[in-house]
N, C-alpha and C. Protein backbone atom coordinates (compact mmCIF):
# COMPACT_ATOMS: atom_id res chain seq x y z
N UNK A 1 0.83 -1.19 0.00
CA UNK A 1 0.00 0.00 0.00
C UNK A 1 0.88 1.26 0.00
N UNK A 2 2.00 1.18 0.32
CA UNK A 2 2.57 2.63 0.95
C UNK A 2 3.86 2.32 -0.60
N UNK A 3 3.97 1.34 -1.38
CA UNK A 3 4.55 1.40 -2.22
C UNK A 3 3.55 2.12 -3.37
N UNK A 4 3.03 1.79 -3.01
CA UNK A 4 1.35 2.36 -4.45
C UNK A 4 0.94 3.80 -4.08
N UNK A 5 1.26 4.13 -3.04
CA UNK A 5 1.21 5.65 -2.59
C UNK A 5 2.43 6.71 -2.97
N UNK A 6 3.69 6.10 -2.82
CA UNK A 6 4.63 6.46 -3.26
C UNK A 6 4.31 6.77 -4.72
N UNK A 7 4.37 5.89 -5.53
CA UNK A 7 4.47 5.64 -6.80
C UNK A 7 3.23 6.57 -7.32
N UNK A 8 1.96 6.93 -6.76
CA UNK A 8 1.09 7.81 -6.93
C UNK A 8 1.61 9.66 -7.29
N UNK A 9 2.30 9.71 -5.84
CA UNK A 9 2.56 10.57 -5.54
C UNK A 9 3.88 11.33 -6.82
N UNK A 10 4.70 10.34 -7.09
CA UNK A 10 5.71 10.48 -8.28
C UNK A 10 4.96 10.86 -9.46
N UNK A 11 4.50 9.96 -9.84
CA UNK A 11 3.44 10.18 -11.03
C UNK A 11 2.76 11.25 -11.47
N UNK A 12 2.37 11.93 -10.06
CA UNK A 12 1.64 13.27 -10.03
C UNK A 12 2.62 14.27 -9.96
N UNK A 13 4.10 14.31 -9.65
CA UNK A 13 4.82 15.12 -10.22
C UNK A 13 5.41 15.15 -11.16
N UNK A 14 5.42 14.30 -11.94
CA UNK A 14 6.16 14.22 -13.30
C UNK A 14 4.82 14.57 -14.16
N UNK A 15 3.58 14.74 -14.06
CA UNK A 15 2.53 14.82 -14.96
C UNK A 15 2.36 16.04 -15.65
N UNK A 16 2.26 16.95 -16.63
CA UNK A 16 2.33 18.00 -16.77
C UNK A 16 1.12 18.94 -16.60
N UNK A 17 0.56 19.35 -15.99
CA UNK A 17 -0.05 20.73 -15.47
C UNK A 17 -1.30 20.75 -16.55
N UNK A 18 -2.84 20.55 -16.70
CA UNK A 18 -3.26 21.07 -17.89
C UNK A 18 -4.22 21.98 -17.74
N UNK A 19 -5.11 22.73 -18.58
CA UNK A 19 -6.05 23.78 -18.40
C UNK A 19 -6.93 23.18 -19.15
N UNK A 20 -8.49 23.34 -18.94
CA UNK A 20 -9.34 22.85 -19.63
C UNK A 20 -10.27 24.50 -19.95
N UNK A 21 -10.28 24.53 -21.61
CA UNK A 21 -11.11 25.65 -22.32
C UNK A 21 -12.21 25.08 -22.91
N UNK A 22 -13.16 26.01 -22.16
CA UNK A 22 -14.60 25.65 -22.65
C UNK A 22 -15.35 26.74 -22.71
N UNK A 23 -15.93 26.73 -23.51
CA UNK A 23 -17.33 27.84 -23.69
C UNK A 23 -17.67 28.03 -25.01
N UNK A 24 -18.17 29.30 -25.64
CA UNK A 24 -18.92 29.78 -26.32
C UNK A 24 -18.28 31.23 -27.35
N UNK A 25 -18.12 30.74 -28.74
CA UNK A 25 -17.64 31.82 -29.61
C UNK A 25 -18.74 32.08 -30.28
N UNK A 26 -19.54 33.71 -30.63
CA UNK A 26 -20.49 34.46 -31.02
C UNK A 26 -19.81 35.53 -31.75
N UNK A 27 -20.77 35.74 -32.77
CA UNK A 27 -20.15 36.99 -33.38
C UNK A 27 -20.95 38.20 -33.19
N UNK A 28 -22.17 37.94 -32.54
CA UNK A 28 -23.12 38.97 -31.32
C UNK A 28 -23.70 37.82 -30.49
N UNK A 29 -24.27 38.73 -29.86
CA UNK A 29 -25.12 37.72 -28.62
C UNK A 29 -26.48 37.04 -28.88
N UNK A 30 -26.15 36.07 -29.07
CA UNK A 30 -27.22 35.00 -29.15
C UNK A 30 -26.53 34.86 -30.23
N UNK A 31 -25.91 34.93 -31.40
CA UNK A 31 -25.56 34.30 -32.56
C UNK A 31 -24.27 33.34 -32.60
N UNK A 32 -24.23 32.46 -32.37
CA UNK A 32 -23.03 31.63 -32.57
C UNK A 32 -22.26 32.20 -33.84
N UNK A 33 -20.84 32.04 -33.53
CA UNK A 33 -19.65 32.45 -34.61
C UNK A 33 -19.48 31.10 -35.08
N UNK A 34 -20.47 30.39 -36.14
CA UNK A 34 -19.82 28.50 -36.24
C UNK A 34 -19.16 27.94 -37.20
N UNK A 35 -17.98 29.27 -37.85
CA UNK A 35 -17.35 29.22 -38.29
C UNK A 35 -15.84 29.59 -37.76
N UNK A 36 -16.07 29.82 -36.50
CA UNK A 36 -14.75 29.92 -35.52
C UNK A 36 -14.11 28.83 -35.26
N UNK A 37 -13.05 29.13 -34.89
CA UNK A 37 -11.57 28.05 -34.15
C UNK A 37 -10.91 28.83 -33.20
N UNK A 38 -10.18 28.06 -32.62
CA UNK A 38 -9.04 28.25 -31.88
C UNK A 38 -7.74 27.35 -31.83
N UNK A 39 -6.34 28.03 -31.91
CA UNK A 39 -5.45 27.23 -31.88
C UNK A 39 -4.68 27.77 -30.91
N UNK A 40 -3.70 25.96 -31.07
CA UNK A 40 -2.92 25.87 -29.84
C UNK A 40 -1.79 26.40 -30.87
N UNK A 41 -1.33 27.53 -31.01
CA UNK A 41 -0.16 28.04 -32.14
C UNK A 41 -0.55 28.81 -33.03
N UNK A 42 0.24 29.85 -33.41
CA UNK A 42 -0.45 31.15 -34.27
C UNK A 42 -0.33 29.70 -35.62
N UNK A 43 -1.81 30.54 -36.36
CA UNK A 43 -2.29 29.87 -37.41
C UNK A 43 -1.22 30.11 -38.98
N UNK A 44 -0.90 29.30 -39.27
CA UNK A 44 -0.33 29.36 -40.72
C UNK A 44 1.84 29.82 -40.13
N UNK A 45 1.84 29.69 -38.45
CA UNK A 45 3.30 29.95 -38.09
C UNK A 45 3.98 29.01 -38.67
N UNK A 46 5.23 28.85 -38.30
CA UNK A 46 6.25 27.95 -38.46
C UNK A 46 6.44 26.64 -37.98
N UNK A 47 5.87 27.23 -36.52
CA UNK A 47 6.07 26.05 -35.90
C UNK A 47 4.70 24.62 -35.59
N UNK A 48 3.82 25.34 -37.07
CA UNK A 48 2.24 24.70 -36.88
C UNK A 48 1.79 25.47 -35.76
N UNK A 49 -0.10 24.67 -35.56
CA UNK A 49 -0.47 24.88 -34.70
C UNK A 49 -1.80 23.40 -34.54
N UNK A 50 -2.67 23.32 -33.43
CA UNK A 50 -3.41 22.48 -33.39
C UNK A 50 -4.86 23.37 -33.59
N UNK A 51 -5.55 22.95 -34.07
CA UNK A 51 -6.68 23.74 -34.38
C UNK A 51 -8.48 23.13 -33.83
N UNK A 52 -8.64 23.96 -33.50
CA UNK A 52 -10.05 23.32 -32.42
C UNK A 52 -10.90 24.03 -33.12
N UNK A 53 -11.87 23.05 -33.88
CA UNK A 53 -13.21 24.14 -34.36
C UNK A 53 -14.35 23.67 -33.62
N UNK A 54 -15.06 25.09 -33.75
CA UNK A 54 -16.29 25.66 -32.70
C UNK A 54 -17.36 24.47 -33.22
N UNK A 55 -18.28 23.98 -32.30
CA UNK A 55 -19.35 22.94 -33.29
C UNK A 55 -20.61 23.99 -33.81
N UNK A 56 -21.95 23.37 -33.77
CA UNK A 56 -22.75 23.90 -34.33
C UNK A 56 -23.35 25.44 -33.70
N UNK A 57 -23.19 25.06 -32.36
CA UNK A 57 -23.61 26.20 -31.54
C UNK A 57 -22.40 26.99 -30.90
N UNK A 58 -21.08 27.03 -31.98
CA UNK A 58 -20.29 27.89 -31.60
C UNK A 58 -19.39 27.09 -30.15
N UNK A 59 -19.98 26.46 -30.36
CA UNK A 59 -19.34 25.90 -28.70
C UNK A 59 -18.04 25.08 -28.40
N UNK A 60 -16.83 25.07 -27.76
CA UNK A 60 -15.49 24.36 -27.67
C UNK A 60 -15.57 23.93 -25.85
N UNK A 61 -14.49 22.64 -26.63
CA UNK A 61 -14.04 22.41 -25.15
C UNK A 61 -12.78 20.95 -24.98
N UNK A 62 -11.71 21.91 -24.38
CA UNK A 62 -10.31 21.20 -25.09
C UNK A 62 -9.58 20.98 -24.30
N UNK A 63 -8.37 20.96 -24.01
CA UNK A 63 -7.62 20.77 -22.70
C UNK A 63 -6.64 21.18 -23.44
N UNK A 64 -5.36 21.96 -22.95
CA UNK A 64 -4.09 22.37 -23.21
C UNK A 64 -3.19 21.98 -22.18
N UNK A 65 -1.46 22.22 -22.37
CA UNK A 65 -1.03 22.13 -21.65
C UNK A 65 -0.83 23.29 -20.85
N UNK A 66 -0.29 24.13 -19.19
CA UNK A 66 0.01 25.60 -19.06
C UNK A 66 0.98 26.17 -19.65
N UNK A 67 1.98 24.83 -19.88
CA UNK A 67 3.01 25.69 -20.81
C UNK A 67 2.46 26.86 -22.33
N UNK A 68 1.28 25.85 -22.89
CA UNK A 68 1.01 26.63 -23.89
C UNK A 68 -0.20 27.52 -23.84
N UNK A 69 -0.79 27.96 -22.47
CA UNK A 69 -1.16 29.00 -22.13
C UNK A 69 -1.36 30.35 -22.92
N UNK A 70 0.22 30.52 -23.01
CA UNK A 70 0.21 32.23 -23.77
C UNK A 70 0.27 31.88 -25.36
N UNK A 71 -0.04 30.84 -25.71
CA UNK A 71 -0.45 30.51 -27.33
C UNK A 71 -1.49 30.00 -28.19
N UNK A 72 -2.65 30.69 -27.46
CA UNK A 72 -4.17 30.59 -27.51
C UNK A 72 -4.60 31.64 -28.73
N UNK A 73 -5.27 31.52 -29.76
CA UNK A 73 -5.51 32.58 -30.78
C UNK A 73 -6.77 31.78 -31.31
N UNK A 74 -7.94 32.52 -31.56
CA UNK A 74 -9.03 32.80 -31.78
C UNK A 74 -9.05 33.41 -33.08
N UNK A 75 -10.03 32.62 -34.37
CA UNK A 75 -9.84 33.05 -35.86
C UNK A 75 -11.09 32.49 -36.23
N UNK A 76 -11.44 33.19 -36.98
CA UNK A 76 -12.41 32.68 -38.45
C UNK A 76 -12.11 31.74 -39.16
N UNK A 77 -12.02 30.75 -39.56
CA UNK A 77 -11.92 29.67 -40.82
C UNK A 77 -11.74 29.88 -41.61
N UNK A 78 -12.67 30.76 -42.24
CA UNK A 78 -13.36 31.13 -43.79
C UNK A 78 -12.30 31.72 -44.92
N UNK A 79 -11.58 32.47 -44.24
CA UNK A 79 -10.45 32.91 -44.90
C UNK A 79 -9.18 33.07 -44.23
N UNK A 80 -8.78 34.28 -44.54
CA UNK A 80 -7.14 34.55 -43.97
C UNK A 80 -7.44 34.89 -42.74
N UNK A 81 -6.85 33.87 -41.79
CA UNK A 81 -6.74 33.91 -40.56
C UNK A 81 -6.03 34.80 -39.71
N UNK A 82 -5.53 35.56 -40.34
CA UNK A 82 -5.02 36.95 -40.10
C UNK A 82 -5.90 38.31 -39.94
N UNK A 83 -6.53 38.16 -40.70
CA UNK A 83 -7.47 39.25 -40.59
C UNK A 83 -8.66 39.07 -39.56
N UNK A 84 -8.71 37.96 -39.10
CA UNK A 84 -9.55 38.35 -37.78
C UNK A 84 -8.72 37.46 -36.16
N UNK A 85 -7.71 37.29 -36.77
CA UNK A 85 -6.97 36.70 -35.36
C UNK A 85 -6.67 37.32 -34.78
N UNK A 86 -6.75 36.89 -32.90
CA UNK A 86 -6.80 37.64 -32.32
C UNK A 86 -6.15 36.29 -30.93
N UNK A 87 -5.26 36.94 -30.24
CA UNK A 87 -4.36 36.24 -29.27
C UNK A 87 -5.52 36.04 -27.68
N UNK A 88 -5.82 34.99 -27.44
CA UNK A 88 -6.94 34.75 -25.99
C UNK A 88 -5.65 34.82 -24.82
N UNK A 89 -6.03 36.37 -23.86
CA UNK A 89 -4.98 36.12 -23.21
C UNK A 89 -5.51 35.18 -21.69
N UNK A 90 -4.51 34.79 -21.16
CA UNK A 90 -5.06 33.92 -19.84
C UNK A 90 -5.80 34.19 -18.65
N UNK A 91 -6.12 35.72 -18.53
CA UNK A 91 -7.34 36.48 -17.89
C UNK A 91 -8.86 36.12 -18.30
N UNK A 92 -8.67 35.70 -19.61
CA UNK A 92 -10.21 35.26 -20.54
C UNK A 92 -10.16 33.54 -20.22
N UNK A 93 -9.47 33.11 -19.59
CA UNK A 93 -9.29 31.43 -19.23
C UNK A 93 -10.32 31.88 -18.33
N UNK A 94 -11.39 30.71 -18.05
CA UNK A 94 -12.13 30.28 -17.12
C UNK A 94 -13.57 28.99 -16.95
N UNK A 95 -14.15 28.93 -16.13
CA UNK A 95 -14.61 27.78 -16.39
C UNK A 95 -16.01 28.00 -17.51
N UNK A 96 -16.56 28.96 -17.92
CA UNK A 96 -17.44 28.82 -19.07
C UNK A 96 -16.76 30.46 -19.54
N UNK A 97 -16.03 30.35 -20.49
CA UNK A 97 -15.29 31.08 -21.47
C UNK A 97 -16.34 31.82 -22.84
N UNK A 98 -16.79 32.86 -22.80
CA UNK A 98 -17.62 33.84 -23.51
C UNK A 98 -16.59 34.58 -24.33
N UNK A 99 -16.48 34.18 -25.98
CA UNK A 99 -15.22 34.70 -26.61
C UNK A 99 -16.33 35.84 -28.06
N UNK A 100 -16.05 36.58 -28.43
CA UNK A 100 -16.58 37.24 -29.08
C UNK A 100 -15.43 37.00 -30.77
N UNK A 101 -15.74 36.54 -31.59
CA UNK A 101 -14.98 36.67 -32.94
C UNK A 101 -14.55 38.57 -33.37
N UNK A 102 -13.33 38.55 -33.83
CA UNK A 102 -13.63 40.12 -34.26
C UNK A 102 -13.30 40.07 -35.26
N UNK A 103 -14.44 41.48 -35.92
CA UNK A 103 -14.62 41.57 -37.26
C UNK A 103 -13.72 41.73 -38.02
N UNK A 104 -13.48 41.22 -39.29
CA UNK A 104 -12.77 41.48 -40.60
C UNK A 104 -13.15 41.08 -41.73
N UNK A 105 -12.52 40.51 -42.82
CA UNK A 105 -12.96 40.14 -44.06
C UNK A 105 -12.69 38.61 -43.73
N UNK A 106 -14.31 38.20 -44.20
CA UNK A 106 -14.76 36.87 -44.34
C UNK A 106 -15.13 36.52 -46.08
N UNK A 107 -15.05 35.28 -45.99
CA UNK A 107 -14.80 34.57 -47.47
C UNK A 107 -16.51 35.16 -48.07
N UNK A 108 -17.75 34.99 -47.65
CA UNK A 108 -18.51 35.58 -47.88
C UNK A 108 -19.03 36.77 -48.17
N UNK A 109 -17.76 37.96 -47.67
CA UNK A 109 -17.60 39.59 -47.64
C UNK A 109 -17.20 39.80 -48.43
N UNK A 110 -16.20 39.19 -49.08
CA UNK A 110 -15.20 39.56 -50.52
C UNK A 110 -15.98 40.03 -51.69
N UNK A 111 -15.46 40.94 -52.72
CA UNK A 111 -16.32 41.42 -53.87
C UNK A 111 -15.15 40.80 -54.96
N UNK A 112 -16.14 40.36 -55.59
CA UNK A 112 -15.26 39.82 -56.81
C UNK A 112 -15.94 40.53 -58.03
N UNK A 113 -14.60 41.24 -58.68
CA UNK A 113 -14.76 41.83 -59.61
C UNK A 113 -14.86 41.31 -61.15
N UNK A 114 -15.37 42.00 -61.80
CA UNK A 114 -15.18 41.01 -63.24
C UNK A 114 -14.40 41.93 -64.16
């Protein structure tokens, strides 16, 4: 017993630390954004990223590690993920997470000229 306690106790310090993100991306209130994501890594970087999309009702819920904490970014799909990305800082971490999309040019906004 006190070997299985030990061995508990190890385990739980070698384990790495995680955060669990959950809630709700809208692009007003009451409208789900359900064309949103979030990644674990700026989108289209170097070093990749993991990408979490919102389901039908806008809604996520993921687990990270704390290390990657300060590499949370919030985007549109639809197009260049640049133009509406936006960095989730760790003050907006909590247990039901209310994220607002911000506006830019979406694949549906574009004017195509002839």
């Amino acid at each position: 017993m006190r070997t299985a306690s030990i061995f508990l106790i190890i385990a739980s310090l070698t384990l790495p630390a995680c955060t669990q993100l959950k809630g709700i991306v809208e692009e007003s209130p009451g409208r789900p954004a359900i064309t949103a994501a979030l990644s674990v890594g700026r989108p289209g970087g170097i070093s990749g990223a993991t990408i979490h999309r919102v389901d039908a009702k806008g809604r996520f819920d993921f687990w990270i590690f704390t290390i990657d904490e300060h590499k949370i970014y919030l985007f549109d799909q639809t197009g260049d993920p640049q133009t509406t990305l936006r960095r989730i800082d760790r003050s907006e971490f909590g247990g039901q997470m209310y994220l607002t999309i911000p506006s830019g040019i979406r694949r549906g906004d574009l004017i195509h000229e002839k």
